[in-house]
N, C-alpha and C. Protein backbone atom coordinates (compact mmCIF):
# COMPACT_ATOMS: atom_id res chain seq x y z
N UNK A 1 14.85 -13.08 -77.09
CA UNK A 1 13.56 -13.14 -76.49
C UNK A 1 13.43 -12.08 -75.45
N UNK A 2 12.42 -11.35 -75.31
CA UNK A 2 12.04 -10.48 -74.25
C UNK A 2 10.92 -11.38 -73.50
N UNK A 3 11.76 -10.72 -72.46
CA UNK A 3 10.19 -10.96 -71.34
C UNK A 3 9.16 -10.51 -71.10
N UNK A 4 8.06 -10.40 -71.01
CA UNK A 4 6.89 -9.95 -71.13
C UNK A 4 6.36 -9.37 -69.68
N UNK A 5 6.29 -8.34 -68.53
CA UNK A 5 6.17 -8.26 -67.56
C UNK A 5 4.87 -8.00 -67.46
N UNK A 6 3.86 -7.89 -66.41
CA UNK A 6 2.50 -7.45 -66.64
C UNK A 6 2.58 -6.40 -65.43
N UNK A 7 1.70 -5.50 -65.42
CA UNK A 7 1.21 -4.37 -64.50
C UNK A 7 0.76 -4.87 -63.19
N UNK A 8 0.79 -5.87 -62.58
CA UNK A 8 0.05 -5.97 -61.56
C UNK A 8 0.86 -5.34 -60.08
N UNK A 9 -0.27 -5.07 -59.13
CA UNK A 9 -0.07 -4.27 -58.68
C UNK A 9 1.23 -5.55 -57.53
N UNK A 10 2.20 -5.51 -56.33
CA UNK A 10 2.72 -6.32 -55.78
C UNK A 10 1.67 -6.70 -54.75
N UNK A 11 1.75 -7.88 -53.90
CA UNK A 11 1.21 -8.00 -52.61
C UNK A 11 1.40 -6.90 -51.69
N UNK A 12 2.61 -6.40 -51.54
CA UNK A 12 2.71 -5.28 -50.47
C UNK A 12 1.49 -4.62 -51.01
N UNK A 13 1.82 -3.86 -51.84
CA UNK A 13 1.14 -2.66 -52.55
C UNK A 13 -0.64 -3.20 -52.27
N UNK A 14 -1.02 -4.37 -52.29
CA UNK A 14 -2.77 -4.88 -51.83
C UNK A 14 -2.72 -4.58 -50.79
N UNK A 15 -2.31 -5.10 -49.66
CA UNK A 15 -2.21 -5.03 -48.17
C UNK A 15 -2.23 -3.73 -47.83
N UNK A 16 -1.39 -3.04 -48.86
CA UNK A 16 -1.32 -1.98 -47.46
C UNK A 16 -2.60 -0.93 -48.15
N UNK A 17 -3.10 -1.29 -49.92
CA UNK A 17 -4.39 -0.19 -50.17
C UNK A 17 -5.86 -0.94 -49.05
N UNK A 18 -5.82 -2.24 -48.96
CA UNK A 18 -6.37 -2.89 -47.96
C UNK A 18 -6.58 -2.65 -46.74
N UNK A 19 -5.20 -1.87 -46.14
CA UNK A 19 -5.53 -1.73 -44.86
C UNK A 19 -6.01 -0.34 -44.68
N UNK A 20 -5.87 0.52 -45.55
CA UNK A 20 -6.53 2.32 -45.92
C UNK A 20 -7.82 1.94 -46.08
N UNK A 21 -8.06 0.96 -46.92
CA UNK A 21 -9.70 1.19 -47.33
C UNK A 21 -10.68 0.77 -45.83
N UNK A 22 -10.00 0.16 -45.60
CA UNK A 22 -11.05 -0.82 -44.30
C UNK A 22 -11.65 0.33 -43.21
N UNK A 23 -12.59 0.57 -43.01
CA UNK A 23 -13.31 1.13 -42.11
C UNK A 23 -12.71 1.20 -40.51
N UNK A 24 -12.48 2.65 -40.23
CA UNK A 24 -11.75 3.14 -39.13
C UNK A 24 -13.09 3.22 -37.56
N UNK A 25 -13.10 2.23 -36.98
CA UNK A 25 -14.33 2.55 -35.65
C UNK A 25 -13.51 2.97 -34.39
N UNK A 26 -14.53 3.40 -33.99
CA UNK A 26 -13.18 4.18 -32.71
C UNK A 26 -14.15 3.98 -31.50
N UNK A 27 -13.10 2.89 -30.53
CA UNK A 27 -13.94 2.53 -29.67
C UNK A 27 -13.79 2.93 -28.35
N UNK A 28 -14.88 3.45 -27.67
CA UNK A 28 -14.59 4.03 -26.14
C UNK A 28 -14.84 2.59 -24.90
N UNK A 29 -14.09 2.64 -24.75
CA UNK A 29 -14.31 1.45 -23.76
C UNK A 29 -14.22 2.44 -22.30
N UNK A 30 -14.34 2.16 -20.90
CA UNK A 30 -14.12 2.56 -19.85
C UNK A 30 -12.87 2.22 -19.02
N UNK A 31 -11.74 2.91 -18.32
CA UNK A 31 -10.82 2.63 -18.02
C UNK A 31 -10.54 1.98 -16.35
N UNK A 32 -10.26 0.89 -15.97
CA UNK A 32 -10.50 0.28 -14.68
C UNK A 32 -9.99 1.61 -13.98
N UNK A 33 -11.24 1.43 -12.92
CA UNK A 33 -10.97 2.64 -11.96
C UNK A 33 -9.93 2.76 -11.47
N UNK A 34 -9.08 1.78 -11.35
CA UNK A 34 -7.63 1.82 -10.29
C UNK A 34 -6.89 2.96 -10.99
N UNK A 35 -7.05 2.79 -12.49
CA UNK A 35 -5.99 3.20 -13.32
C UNK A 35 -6.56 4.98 -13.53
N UNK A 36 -8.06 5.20 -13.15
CA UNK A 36 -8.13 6.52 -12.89
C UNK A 36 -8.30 7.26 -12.19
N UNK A 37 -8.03 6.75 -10.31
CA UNK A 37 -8.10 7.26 -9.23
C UNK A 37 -6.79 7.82 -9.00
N UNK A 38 -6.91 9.32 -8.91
CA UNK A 38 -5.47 9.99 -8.83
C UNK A 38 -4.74 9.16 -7.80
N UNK A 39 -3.36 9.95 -7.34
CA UNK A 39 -2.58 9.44 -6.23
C UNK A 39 -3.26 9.75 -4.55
N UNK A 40 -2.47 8.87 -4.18
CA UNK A 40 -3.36 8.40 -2.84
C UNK A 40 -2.48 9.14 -1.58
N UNK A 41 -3.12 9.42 -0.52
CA UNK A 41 -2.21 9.41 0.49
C UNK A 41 -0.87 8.65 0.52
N UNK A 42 -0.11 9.15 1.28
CA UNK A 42 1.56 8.42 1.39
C UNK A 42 1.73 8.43 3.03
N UNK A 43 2.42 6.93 3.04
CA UNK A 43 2.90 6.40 4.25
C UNK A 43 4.22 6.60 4.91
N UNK A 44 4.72 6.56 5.97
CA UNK A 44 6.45 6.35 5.77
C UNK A 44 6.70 5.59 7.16
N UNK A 45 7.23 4.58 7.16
CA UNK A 45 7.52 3.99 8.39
C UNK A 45 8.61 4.31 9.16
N UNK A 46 8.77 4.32 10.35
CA UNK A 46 9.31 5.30 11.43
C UNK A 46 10.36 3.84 11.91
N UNK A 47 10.32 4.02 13.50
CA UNK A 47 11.21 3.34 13.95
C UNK A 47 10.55 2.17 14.51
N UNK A 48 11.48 1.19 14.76
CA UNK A 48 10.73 0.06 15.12
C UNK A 48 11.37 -0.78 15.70
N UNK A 49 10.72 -2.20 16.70
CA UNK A 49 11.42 -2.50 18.23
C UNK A 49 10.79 -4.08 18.29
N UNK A 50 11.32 -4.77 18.93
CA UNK A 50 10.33 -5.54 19.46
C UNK A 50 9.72 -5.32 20.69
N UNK A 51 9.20 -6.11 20.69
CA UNK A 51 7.53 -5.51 21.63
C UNK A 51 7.41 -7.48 22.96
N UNK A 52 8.63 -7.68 23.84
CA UNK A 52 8.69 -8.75 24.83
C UNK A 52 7.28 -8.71 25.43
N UNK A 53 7.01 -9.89 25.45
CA UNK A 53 5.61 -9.93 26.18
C UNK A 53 5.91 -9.84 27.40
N UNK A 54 4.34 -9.27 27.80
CA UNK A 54 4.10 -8.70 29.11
C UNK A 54 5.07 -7.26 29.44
N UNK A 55 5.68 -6.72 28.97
CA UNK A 55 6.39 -5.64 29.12
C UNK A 55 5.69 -4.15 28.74
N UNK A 56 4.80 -4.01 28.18
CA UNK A 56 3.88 -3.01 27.70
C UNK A 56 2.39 -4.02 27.36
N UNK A 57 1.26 -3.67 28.09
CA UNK A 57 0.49 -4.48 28.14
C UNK A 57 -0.44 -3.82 26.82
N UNK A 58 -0.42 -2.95 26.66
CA UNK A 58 -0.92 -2.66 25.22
C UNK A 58 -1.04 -3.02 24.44
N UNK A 59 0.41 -3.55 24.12
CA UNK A 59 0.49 -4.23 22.98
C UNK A 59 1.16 -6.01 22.69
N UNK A 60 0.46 -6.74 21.67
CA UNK A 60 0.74 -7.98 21.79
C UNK A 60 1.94 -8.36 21.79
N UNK A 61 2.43 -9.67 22.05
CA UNK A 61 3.81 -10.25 21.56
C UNK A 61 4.05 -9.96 20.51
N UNK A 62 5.78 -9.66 20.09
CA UNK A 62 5.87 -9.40 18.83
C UNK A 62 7.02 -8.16 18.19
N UNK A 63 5.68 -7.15 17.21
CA UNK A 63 7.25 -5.67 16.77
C UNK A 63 6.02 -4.77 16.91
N UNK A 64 6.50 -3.74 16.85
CA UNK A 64 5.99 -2.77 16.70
C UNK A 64 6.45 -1.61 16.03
N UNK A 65 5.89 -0.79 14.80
CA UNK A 65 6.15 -0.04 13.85
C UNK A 65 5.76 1.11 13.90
N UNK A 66 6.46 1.96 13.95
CA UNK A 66 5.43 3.55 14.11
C UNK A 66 5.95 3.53 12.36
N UNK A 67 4.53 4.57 12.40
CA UNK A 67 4.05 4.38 11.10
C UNK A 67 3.23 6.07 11.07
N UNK A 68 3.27 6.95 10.07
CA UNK A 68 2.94 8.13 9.72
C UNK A 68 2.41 7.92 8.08
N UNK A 69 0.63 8.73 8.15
CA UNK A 69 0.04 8.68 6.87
C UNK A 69 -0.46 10.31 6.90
N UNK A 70 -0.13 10.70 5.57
CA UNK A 70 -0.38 11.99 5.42
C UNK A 70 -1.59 11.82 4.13
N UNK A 71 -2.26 12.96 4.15
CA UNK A 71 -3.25 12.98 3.60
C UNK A 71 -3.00 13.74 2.56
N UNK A 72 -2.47 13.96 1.75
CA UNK A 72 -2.08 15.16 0.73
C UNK A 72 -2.72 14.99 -0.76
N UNK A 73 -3.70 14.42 -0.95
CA UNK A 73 -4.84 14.29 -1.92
C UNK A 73 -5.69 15.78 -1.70
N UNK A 74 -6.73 16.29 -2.49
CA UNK A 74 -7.45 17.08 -2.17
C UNK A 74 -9.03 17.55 -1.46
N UNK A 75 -8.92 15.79 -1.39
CA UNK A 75 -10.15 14.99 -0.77
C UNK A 75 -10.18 14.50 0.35
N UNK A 76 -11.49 14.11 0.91
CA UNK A 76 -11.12 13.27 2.43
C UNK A 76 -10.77 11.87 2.21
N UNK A 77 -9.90 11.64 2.56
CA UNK A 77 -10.10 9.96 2.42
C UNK A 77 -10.09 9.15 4.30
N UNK A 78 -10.36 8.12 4.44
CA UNK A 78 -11.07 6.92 5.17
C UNK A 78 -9.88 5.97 4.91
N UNK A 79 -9.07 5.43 6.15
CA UNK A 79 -8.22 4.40 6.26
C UNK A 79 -8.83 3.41 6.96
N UNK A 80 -9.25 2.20 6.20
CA UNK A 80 -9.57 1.29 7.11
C UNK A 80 -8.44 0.14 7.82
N UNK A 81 -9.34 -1.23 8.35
CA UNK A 81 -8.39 -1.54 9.49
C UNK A 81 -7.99 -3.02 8.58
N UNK A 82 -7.88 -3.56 7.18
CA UNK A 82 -7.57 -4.47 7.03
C UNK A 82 -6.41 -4.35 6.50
N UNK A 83 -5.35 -3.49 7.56
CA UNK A 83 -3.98 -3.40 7.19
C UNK A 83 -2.89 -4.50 7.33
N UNK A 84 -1.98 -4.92 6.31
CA UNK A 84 -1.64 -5.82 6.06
C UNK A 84 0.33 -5.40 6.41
N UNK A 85 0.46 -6.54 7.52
CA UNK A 85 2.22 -6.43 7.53
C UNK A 85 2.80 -7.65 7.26
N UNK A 86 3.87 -7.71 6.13
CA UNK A 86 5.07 -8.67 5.39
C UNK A 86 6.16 -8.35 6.00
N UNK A 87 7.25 -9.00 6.02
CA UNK A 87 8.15 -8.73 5.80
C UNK A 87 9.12 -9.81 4.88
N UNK A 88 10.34 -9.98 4.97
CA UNK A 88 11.03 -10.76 3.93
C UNK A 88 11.91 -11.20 4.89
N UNK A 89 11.90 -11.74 6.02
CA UNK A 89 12.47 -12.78 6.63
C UNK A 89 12.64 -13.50 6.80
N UNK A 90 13.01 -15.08 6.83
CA UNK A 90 12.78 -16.43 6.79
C UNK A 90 12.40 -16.86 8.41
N UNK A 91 13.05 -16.28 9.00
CA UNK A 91 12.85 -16.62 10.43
C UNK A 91 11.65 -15.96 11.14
N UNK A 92 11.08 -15.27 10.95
CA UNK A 92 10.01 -14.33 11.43
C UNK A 92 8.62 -14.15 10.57
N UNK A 93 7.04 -14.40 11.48
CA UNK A 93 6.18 -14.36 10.25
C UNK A 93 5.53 -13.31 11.00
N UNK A 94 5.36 -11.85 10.26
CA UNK A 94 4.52 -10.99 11.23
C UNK A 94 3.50 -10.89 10.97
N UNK A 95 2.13 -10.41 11.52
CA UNK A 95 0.34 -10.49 11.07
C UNK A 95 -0.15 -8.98 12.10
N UNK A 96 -0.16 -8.24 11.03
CA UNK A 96 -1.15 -7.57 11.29
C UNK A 96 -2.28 -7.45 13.15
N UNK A 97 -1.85 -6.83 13.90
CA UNK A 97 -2.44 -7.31 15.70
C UNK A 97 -3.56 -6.14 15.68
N UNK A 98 -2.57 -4.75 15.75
CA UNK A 98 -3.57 -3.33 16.27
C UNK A 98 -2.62 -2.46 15.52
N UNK A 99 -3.42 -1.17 15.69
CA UNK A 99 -3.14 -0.01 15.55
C UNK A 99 -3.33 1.02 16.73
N UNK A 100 -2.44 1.57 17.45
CA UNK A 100 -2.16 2.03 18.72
C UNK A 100 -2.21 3.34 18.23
N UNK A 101 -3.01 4.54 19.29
CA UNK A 101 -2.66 5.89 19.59
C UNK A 101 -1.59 6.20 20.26
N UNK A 102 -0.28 6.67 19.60
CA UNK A 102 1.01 6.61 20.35
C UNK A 102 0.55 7.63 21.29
N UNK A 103 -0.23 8.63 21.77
CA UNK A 103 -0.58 9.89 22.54
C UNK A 103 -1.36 9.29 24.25
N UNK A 104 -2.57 8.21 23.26
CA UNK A 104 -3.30 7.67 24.71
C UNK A 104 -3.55 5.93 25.20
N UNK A 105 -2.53 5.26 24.05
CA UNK A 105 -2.26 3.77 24.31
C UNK A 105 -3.91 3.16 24.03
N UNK A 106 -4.49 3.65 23.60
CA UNK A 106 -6.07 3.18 23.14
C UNK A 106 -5.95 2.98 21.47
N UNK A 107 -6.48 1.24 21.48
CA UNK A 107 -6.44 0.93 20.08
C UNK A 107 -7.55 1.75 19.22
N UNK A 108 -6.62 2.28 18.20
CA UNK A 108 -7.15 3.08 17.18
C UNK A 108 -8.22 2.44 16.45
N UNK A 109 -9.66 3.29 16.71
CA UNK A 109 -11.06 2.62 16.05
C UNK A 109 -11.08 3.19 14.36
N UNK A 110 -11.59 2.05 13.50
CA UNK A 110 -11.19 2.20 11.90
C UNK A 110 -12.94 2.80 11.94
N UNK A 111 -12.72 3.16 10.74
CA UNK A 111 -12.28 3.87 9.95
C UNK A 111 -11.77 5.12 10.19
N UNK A 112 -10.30 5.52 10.18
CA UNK A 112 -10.01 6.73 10.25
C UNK A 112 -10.11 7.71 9.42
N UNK A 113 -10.47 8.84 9.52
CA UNK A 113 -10.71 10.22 8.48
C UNK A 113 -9.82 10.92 8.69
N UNK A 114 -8.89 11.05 7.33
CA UNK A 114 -7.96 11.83 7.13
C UNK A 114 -8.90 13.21 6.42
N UNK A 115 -8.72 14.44 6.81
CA UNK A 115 -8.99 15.57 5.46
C UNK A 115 -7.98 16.48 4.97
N UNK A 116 -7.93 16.48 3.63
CA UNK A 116 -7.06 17.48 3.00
C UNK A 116 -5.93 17.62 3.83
N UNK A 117 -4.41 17.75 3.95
CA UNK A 117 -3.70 17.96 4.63
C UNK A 117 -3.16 17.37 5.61
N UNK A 118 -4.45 16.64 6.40
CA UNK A 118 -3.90 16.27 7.24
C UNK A 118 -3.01 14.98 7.65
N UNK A 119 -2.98 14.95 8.33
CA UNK A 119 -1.59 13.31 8.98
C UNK A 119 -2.46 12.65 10.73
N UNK A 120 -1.97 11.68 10.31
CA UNK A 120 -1.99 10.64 11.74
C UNK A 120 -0.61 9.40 11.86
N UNK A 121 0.07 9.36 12.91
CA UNK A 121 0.29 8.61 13.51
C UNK A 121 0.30 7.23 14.36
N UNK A 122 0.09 6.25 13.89
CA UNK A 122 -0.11 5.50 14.49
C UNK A 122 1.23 4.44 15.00
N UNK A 123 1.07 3.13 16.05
CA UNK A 123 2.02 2.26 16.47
C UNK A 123 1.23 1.12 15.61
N UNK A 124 1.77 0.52 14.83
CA UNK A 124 1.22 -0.61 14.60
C UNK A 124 1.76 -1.89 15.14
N UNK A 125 1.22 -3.14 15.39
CA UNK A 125 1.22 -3.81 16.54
C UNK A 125 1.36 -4.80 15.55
N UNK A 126 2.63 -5.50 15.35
CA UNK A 126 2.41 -7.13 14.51
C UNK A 126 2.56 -8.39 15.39
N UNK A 127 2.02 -9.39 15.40
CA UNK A 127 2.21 -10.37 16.48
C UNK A 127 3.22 -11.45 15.80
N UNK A 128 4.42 -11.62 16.38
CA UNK A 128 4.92 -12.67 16.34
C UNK A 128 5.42 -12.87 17.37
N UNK A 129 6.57 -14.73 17.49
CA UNK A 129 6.28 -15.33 18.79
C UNK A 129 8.17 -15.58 18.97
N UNK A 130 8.76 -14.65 18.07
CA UNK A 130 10.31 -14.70 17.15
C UNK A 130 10.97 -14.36 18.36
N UNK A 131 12.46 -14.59 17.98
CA UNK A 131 13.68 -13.70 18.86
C UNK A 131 13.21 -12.34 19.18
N UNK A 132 14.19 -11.55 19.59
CA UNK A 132 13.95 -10.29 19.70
C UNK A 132 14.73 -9.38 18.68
N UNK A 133 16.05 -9.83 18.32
CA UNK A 133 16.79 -8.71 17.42
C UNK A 133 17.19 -9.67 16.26
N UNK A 134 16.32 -9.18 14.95
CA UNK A 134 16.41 -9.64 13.83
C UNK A 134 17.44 -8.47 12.99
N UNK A 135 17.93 -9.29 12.60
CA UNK A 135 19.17 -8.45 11.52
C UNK A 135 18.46 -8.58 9.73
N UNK A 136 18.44 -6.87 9.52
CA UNK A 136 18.26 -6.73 8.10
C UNK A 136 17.04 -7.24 7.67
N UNK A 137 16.06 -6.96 8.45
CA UNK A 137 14.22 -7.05 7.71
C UNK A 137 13.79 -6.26 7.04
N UNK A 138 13.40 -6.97 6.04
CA UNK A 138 12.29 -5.48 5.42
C UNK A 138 10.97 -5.15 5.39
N UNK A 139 10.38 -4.57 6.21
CA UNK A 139 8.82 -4.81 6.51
C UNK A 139 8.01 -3.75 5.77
N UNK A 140 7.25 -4.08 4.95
CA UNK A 140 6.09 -3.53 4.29
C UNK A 140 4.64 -3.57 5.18
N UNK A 141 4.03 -2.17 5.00
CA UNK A 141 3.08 -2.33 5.30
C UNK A 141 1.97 -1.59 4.44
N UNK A 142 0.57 -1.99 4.29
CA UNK A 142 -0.28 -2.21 3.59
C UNK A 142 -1.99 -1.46 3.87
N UNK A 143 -2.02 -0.02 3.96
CA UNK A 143 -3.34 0.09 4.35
C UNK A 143 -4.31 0.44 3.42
N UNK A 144 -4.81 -0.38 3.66
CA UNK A 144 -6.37 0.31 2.64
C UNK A 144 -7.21 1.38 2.83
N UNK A 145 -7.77 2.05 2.00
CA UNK A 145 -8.17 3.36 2.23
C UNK A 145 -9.18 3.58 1.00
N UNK A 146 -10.25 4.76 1.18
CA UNK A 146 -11.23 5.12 0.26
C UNK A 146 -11.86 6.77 0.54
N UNK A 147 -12.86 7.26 -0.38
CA UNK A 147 -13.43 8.31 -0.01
C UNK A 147 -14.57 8.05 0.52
N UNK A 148 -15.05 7.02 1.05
CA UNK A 148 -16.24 6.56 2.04
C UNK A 148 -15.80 6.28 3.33
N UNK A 149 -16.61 6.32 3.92
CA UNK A 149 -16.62 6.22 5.55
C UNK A 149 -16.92 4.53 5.55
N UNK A 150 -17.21 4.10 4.85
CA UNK A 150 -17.79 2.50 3.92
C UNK A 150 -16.71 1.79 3.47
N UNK A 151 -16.15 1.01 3.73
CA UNK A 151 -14.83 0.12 2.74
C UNK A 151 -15.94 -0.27 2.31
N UNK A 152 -15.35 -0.37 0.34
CA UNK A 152 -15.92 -0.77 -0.30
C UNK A 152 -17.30 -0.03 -0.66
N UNK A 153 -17.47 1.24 -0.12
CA UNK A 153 -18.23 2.11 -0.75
C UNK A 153 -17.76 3.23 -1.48
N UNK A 154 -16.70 3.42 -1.61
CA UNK A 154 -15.92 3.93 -2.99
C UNK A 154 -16.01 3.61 -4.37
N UNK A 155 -16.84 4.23 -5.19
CA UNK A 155 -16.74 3.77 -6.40
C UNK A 155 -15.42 3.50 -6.97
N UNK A 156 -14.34 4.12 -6.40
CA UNK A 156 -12.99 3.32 -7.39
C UNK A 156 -12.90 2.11 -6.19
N UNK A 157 -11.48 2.02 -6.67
CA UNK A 157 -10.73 0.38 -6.14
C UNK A 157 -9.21 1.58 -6.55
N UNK A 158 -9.21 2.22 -4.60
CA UNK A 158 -7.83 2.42 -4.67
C UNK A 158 -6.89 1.78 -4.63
N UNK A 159 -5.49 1.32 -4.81
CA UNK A 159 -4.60 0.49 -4.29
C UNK A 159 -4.18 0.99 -3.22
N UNK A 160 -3.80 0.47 -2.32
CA UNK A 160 -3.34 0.15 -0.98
C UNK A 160 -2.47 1.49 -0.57
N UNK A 161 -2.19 1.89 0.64
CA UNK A 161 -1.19 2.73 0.68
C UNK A 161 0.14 1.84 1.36
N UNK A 162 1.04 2.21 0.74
CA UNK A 162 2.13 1.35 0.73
C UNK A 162 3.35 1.97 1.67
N UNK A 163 4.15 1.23 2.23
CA UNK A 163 5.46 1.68 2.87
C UNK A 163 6.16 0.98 3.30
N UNK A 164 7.67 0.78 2.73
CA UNK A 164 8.34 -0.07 2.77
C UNK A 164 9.84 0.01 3.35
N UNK A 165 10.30 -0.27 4.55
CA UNK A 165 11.32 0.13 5.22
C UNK A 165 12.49 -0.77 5.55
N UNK A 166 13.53 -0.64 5.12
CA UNK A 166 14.39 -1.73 5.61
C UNK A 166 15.38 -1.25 7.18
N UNK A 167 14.75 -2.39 7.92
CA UNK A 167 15.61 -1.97 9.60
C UNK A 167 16.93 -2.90 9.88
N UNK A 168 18.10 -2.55 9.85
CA UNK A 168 18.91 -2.88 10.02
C UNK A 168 18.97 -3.69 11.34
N UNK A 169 18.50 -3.73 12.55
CA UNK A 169 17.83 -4.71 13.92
C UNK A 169 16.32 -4.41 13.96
N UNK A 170 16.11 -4.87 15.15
CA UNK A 170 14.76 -4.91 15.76
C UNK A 170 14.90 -5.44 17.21
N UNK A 171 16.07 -4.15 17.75
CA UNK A 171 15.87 -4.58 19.24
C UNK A 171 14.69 -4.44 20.07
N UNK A 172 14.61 -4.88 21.32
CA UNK A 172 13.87 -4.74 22.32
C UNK A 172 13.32 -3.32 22.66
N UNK A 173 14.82 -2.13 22.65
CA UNK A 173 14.34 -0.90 22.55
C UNK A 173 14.67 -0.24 21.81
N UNK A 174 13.77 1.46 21.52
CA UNK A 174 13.95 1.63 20.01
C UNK A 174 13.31 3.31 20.57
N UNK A 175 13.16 3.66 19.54
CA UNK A 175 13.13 5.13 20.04
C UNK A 175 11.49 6.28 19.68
N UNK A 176 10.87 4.78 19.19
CA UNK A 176 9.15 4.60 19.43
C UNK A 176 8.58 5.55 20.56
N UNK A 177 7.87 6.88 20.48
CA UNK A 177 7.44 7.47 21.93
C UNK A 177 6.12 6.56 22.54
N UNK A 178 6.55 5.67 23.03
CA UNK A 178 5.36 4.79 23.54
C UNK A 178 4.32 5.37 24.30
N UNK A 179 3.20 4.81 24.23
CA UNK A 179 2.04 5.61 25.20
C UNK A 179 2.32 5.45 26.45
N UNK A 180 1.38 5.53 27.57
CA UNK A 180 1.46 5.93 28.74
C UNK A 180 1.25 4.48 29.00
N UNK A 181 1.91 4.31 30.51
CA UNK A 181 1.66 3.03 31.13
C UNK A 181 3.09 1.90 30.41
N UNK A 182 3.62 2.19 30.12
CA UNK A 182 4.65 1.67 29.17
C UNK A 182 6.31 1.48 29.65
């Protein structure tokens, strides 16, 4: 007896003339702005201390962070003031206080204008109510920024400018050029 085989074509062989024949649409969708706003200014955090109350009236109970943002985009950009400080301590919760002119001890008014090139300095001021010398923190900090003089008048949605430093203490003194009166 022979077997009788027939011509048909296999399942693979449907599927895949199936997936050739089917109509190719090509769709433009728009890409979330985050994902097409070039790179942003860069941060780098400096040295940092605690800040004993009543000892520098400037600034609140707490730490204090010098903190450097350079502007190296080709645009102006606008740092505003809903800057955000973490760290990863269990014992210590820091919040965001001021932003200090290390030059004239006068809290820094937001929105700041960076252009092309340039850099600023600031002390940033976190309030907590902690010891004074914490071992091995890592404090992030968080500023927001745009090409408006407007938060939130930027047609994108930059992400944050970021900087993340790990300080081995956080004594009392530190090598911060504090403003005047200090």
């Amino acid at each position: 007896m022979t077997e009788v085989r027939s011509a048909l074509p296999s399942r693979r062989t449907i599927a895949m003339g199936a997936a050739w024949s089917v109509p190719v649409m090509a769709v433009a969708a728009a890409a979330p702005a985050l994902a097409a706003s070039a790179p942003g200014p860069t941060a780098v955090l400096g040295e940092a201390c605690k800040s004993p109350g009543g000892s520098c009236k400037v600034f609140v109970k707490g730490y204090i962070f010098e903190i450097t943002i350079v502007n190296n985009t080709p645009e102006t950009v606008w740092l505003y003031d809903d800057i955000v400080i973490t760290d990863d301590s269990p014992s210590i919760d820091l919040a965001f206080a001021q932003a200090i002119d290390p030059a004239t001890g006068e809290t820094v008014d937001f929105p700041v204008r960076l252009d092309p090139g340039d850099s600023v300095t600031f002390i940033l001021n976190a309030s907590s109510s902690d010891s004074a010398n914490q071992q091995g923190v890592t404090v992030t900090a968080s500023i927001p920024w745009g090409h408006s003089s407007v938060e939130g008048g930027d047609p994108d949605n930059h992400a944050p400018i970021m900087a993340v430093k790990t300080y081995p203490a956080t004594p009392p003194t530190c090598g911060i050029k504090l403003p005047p009166g200090c």
